[in-house]
PDB file of N, CA and C in Angstrom:
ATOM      1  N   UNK A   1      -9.266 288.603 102.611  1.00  0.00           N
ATOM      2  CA  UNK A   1      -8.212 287.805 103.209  1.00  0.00           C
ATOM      3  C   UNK A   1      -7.299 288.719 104.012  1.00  0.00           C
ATOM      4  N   UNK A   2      -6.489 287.781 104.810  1.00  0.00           N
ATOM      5  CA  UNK A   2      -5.879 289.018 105.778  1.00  0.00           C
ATOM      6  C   UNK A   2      -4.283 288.073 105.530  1.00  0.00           C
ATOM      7  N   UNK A   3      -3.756 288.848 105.620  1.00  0.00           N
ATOM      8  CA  UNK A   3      -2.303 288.732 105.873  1.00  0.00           C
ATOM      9  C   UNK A   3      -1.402 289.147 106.675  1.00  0.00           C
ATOM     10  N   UNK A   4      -0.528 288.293 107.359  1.00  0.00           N
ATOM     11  CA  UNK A   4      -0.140 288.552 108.656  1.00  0.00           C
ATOM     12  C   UNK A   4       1.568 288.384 108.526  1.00  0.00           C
ATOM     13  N   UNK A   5       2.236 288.899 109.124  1.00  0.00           N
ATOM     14  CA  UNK A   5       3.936 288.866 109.312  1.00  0.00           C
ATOM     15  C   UNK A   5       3.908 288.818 110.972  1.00  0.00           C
ATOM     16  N   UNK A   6       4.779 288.080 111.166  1.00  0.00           N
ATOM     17  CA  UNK A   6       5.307 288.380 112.606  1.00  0.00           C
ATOM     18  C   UNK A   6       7.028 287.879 112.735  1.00  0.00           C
ATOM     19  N   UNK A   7       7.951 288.875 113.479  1.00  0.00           N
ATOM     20  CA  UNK A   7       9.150 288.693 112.667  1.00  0.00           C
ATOM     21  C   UNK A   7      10.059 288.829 114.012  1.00  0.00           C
ATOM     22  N   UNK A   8      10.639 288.313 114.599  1.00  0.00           N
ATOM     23  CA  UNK A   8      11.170 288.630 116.633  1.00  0.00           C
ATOM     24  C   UNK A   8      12.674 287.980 115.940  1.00  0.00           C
ATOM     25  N   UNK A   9      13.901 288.328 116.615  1.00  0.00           N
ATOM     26  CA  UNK A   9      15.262 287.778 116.863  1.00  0.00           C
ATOM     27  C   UNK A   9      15.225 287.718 118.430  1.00  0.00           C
ATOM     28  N   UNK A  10      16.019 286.810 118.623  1.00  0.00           N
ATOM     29  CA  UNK A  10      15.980 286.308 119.454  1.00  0.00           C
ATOM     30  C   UNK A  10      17.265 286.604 120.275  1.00  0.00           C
ATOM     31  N   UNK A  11      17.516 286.080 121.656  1.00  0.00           N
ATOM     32  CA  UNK A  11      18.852 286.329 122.314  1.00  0.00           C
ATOM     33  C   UNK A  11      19.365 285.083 122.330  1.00  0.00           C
ATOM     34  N   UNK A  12      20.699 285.003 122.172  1.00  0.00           N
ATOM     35  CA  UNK A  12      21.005 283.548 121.329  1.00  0.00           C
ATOM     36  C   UNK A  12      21.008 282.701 122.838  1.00  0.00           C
ATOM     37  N   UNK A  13      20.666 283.123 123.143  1.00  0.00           N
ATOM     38  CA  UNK A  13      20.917 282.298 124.727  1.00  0.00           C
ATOM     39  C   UNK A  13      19.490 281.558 124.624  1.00  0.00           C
ATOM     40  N   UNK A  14      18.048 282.178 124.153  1.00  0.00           N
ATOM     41  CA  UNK A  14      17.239 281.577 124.111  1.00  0.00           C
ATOM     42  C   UNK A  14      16.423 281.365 122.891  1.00  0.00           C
ATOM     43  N   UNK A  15      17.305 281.255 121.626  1.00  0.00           N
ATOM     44  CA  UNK A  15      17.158 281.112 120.360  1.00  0.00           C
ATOM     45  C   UNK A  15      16.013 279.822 120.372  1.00  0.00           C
ATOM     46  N   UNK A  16      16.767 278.760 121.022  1.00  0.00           N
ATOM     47  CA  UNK A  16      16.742 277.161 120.663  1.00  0.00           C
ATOM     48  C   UNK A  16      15.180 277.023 121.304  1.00  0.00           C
ATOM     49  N   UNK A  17      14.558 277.566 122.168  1.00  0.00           N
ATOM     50  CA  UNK A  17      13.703 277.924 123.137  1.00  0.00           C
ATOM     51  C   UNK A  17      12.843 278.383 122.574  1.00  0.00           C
ATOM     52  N   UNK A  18      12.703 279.873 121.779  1.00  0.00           N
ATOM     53  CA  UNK A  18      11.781 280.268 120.799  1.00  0.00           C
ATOM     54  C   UNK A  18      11.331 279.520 119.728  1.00  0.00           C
ATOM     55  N   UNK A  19      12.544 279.151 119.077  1.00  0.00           N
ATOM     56  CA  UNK A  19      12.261 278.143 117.962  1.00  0.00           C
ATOM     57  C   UNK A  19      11.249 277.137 118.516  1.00  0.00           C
ATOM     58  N   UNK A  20      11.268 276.420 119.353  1.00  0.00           N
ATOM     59  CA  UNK A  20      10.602 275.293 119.661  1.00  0.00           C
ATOM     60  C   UNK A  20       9.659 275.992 120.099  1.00  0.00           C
ATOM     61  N   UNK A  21       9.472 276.985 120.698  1.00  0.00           N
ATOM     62  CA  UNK A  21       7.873 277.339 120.927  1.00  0.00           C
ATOM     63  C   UNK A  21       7.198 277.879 119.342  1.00  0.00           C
ATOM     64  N   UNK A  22       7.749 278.568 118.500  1.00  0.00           N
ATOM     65  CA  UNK A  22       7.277 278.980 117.773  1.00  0.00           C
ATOM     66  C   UNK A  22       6.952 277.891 116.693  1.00  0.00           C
ATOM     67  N   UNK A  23       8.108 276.659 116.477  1.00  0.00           N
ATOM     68  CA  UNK A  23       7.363 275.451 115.751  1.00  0.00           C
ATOM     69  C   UNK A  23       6.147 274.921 116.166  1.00  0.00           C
ATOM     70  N   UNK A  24       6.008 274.939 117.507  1.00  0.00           N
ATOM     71  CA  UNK A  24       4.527 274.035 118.206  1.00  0.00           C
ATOM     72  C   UNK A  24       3.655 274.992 117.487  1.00  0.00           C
ATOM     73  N   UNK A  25       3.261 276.136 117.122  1.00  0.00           N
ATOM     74  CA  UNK A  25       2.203 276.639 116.431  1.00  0.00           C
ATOM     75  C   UNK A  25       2.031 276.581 115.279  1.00  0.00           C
ATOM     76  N   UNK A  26       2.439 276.097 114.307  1.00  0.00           N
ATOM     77  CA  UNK A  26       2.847 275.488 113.003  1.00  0.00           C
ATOM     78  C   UNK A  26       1.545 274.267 112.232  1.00  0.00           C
ATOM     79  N   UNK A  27       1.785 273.363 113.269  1.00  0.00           N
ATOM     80  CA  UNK A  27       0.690 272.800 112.476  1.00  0.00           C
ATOM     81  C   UNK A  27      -0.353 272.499 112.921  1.00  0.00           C
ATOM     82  N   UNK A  28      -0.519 272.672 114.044  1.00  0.00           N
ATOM     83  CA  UNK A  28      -1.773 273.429 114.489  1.00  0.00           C
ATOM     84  C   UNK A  28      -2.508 274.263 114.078  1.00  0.00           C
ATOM     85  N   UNK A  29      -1.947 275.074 113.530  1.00  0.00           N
ATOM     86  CA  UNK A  29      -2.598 276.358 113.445  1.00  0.00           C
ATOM     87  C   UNK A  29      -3.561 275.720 111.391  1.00  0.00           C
ATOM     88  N   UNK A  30      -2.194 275.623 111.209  1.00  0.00           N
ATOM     89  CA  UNK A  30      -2.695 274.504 109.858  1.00  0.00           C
ATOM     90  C   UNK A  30      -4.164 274.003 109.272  1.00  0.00           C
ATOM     91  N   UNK A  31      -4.178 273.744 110.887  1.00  0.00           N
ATOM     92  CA  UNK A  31      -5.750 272.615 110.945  1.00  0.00           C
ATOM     93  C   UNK A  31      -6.697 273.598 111.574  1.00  0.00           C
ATOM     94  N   UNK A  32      -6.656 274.577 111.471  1.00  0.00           N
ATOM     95  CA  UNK A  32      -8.024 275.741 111.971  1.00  0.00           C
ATOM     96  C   UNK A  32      -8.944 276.007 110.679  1.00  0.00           C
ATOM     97  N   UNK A  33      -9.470 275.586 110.899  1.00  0.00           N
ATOM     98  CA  UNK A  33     -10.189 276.389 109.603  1.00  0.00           C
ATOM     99  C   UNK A  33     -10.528 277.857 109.600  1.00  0.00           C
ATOM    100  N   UNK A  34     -10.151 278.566 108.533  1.00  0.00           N
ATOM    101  CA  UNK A  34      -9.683 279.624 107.286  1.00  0.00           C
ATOM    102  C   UNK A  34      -8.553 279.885 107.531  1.00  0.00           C
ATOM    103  N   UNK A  35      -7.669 279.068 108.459  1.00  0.00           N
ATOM    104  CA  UNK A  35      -6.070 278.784 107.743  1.00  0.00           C
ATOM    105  C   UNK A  35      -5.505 278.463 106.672  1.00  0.00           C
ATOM    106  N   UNK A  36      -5.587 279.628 105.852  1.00  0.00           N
ATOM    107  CA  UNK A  36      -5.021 279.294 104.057  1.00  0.00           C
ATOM    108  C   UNK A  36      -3.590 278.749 104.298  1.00  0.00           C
ATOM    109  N   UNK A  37      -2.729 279.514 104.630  1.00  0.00           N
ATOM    110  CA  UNK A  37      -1.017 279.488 104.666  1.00  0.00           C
ATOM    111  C   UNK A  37      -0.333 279.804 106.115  1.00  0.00           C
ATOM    112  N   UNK A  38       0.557 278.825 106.754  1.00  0.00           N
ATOM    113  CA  UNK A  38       0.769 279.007 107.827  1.00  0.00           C
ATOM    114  C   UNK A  38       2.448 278.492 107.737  1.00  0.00           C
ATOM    115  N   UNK A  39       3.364 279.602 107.629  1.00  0.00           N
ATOM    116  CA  UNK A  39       4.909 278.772 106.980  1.00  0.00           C
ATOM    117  C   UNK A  39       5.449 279.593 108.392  1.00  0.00           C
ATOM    118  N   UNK A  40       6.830 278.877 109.170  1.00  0.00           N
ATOM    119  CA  UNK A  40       7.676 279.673 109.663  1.00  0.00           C
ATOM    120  C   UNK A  40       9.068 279.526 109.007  1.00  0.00           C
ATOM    121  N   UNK A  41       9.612 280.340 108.835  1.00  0.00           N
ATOM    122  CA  UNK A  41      11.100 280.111 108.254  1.00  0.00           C
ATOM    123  C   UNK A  41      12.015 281.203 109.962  1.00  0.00           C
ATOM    124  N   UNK A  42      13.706 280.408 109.317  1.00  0.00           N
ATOM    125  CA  UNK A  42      14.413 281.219 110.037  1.00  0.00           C
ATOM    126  C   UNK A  42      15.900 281.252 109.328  1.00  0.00           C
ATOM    127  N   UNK A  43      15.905 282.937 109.772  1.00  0.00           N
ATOM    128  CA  UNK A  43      17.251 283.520 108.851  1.00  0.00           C
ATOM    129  C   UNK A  43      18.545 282.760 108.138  1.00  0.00           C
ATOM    130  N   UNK A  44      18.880 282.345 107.174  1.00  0.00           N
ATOM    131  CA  UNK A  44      19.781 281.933 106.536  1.00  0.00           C
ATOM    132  C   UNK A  44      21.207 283.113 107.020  1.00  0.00           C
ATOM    133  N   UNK A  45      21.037 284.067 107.143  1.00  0.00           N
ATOM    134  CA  UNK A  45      22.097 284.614 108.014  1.00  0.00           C
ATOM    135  C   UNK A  45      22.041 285.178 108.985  1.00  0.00           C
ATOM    136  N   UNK A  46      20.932 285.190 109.827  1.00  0.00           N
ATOM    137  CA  UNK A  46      21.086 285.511 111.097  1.00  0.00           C
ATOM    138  C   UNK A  46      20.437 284.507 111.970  1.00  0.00           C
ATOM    139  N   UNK A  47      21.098 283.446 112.418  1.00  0.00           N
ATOM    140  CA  UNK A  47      20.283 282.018 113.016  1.00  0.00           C
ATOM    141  C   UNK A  47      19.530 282.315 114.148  1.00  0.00           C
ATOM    142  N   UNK A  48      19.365 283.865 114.674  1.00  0.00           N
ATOM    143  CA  UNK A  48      18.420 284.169 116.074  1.00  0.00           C
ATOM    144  C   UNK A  48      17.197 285.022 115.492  1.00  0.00           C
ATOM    145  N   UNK A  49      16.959 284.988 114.065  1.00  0.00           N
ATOM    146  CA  UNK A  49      15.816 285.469 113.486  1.00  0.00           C
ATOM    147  C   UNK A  49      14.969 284.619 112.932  1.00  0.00           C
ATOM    148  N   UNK A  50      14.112 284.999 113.262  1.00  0.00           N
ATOM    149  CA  UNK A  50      12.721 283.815 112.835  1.00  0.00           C
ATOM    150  C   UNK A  50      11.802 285.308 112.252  1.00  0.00           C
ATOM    151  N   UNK A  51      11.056 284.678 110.869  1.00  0.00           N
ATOM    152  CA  UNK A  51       9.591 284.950 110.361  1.00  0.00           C
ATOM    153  C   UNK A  51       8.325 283.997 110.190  1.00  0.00           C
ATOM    154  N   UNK A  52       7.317 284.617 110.879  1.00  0.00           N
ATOM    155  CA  UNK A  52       6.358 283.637 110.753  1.00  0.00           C
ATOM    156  C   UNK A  52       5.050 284.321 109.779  1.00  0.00           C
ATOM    157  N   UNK A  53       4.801 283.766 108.133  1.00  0.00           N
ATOM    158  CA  UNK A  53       4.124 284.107 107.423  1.00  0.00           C
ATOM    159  C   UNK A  53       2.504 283.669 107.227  1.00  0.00           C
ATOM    160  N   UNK A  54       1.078 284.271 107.608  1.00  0.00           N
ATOM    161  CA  UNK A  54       0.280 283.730 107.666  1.00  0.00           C
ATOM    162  C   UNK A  54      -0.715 284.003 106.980  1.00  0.00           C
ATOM    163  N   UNK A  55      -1.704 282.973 106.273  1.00  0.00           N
ATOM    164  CA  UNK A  55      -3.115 283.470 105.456  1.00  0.00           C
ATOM    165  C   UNK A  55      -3.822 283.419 106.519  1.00  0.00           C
ATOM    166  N   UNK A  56      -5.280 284.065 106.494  1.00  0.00           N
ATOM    167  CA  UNK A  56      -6.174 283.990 106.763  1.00  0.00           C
ATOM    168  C   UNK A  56      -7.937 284.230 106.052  1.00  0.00           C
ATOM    169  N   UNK A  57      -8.773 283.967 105.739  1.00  0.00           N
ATOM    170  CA  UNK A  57      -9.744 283.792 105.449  1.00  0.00           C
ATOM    171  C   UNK A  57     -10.277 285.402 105.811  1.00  0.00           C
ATOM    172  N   UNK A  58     -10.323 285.386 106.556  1.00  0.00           N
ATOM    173  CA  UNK A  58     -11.071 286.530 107.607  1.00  0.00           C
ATOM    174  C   UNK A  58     -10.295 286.529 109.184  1.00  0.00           C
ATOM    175  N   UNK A  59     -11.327 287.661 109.619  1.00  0.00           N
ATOM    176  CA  UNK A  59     -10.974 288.205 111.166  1.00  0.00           C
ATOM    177  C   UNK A  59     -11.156 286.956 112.192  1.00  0.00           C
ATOM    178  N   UNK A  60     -12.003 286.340 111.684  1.00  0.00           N
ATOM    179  CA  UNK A  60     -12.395 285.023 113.191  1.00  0.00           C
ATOM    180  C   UNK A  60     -11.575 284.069 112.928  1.00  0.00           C
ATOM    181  N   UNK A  61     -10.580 283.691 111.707  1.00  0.00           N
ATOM    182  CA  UNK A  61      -9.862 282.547 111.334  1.00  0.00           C
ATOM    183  C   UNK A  61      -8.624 283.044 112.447  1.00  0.00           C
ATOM    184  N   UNK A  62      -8.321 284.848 112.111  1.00  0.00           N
ATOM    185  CA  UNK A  62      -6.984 285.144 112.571  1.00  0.00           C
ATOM    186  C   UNK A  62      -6.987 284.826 114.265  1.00  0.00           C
ATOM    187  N   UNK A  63      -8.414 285.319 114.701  1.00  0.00           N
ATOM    188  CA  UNK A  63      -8.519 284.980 116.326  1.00  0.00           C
ATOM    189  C   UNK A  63      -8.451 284.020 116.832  1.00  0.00           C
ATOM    190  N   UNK A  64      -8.776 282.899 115.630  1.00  0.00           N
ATOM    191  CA  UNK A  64      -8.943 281.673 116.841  1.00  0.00           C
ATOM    192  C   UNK A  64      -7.975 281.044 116.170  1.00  0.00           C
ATOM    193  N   UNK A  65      -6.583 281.881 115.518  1.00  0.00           N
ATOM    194  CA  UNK A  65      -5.116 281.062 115.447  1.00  0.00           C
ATOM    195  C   UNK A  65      -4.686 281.665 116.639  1.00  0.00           C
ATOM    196  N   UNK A  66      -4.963 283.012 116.823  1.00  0.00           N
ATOM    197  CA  UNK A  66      -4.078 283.738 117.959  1.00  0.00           C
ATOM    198  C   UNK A  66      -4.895 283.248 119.309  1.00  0.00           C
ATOM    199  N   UNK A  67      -5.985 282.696 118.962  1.00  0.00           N
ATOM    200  CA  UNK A  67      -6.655 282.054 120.892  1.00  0.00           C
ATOM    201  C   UNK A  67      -5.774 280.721 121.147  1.00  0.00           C
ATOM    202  N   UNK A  68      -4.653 279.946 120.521  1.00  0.00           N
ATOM    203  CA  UNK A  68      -4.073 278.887 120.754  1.00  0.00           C
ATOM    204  C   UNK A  68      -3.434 278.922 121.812  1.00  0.00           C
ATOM    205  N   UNK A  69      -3.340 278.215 122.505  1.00  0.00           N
ATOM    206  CA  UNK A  69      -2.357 277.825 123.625  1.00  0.00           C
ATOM    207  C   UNK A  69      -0.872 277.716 123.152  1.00  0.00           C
ATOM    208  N   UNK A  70      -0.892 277.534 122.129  1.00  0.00           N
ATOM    209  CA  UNK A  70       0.950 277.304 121.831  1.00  0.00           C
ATOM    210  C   UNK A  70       1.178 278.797 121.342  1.00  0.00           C
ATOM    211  N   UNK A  71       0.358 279.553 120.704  1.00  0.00           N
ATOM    212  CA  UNK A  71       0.879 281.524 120.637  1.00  0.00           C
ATOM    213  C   UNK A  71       1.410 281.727 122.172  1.00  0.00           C
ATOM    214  N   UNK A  72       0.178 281.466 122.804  1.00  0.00           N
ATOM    215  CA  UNK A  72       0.521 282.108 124.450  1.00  0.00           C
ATOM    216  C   UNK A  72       1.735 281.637 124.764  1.00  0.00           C
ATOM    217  N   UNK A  73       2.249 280.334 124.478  1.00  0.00           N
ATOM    218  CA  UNK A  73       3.649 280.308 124.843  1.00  0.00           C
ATOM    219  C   UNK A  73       5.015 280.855 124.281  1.00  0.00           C
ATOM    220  N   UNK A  74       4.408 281.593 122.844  1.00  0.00           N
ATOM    221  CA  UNK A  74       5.119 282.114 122.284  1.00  0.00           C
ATOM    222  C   UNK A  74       5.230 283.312 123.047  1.00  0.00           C
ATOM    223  N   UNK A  75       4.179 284.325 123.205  1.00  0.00           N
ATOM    224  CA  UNK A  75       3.856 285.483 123.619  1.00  0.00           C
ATOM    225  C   UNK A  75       4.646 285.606 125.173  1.00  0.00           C
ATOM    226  N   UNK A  76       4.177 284.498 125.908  1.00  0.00           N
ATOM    227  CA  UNK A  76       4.918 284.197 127.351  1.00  0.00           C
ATOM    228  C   UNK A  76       6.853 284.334 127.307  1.00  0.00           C
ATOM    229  N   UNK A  77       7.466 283.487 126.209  1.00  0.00           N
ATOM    230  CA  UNK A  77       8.434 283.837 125.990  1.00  0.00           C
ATOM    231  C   UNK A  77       8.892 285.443 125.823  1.00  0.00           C
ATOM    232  N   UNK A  78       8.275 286.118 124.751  1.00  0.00           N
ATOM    233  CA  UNK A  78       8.506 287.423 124.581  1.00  0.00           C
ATOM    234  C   UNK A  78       8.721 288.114 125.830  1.00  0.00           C
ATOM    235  N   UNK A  79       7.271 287.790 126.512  1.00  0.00           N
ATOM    236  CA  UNK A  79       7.018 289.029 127.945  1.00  0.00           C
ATOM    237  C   UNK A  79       8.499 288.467 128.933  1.00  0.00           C
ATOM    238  N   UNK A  80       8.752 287.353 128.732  1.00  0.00           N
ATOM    239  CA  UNK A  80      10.011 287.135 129.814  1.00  0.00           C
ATOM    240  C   UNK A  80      11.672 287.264 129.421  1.00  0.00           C
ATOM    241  N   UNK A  81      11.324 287.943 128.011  1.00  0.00           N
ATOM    242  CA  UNK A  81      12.755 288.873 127.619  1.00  0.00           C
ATOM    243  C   UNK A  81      13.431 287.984 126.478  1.00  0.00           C
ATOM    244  N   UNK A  82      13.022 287.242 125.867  1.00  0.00           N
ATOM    245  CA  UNK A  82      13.651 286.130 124.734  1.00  0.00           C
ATOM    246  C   UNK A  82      14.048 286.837 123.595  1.00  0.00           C
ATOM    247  N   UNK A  83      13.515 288.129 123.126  1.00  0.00           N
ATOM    248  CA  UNK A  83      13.708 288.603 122.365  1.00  0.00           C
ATOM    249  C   UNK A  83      14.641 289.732 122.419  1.00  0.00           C
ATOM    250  N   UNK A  84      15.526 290.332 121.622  1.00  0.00           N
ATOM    251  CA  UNK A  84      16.602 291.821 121.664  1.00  0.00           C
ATOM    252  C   UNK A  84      15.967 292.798 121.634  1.00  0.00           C
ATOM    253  N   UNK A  85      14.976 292.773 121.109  1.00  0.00           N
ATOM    254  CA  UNK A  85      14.232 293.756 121.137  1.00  0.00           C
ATOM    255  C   UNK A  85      12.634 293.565 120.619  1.00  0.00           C
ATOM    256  N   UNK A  86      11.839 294.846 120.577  1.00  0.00           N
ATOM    257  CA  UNK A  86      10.580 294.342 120.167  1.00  0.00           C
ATOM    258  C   UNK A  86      10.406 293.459 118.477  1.00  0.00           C
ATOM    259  N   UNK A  87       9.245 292.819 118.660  1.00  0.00           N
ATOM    260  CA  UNK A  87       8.840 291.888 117.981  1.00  0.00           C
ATOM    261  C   UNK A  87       8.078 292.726 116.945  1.00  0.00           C
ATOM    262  N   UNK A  88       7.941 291.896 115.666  1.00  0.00           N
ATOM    263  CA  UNK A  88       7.452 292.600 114.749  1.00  0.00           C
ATOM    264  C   UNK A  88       5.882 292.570 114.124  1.00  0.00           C
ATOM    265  N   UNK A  89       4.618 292.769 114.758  1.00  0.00           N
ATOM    266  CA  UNK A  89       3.447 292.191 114.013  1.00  0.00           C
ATOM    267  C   UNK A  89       2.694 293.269 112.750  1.00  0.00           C
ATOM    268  N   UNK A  90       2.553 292.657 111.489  1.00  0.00           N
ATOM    269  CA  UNK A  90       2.050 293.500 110.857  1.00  0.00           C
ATOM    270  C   UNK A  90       0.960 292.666 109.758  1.00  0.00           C
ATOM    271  N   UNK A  91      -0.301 293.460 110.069  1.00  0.00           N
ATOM    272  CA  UNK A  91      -1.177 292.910 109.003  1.00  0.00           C
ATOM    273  C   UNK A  91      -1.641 293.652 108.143  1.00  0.00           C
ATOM    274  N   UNK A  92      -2.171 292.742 107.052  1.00  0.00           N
ATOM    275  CA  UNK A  92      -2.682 293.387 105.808  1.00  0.00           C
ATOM    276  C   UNK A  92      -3.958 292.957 105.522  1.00  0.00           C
ATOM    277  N   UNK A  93      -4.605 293.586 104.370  1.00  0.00           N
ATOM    278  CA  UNK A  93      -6.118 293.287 103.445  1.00  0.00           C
ATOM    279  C   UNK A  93      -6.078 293.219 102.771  1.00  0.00           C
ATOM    280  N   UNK A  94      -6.325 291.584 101.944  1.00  0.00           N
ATOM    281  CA  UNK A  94      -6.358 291.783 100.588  1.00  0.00           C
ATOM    282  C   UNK A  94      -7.366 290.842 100.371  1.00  0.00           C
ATOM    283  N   UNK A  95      -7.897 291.055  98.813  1.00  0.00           N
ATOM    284  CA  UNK A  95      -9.127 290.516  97.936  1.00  0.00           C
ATOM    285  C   UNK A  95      -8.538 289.145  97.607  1.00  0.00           C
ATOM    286  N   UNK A  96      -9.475 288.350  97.716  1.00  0.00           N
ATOM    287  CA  UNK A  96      -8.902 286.904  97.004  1.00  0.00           C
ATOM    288  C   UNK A  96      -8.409 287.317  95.109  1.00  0.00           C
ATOM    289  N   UNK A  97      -7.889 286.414  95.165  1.00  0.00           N
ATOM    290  CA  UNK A  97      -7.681 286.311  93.293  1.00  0.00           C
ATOM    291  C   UNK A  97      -8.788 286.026  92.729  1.00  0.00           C
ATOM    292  N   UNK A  98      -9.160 286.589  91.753  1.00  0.00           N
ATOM    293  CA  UNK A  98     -10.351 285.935  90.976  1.00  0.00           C
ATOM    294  C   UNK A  98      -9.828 284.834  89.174  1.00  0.00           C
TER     295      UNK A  98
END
């Protein structure tokens, strides 16, 4: 299984903007199959921070969440400065539970 973080603040000017792009990938992504867990939350004290927490099955589940059309609009946001600074992606490997 793979495990994924992705973690961006935003510039409050285009907070409201990210958010809504980053919800459209939500439940979509949901309905891919080897989409185990697909949650976004955002900061209880910092309202221009968003985390987006993800399962995956394997390597081809994670690609064809990240081949979506609604990432690219996430990603499109980033490249056009939405964020304070760089964005955070970090994955992991782990064994299912037995």
């Amino acid at each position: 299984m793979i495990v994924a973080r992705f973690k961006v603040r935003c510039r409050p000017e285009r907070t409201e903007e990210m958010r809504a792009a980053i919800a459209a990938v939500e439940a979509p992504s949901r309905e891919i199959p080897g989409v185990v867990h697909f949650d976004v939350a955002r900061s209880l004290t910092d309202p221009d921070a968003f985390v987006v927490i993800e399962v995956f099955e394997d390597r081809q589940a994670l690609d064809r969440q990240n081949a979506q059309g609604e990432v690219a609009r996430v990603l499109s946001l980033i490249e056009a400065g939405a964020l304070t600074g760089e964005y955070e992606w970090t994955l992991w490997e782990t064994s299912a539970a037995q």
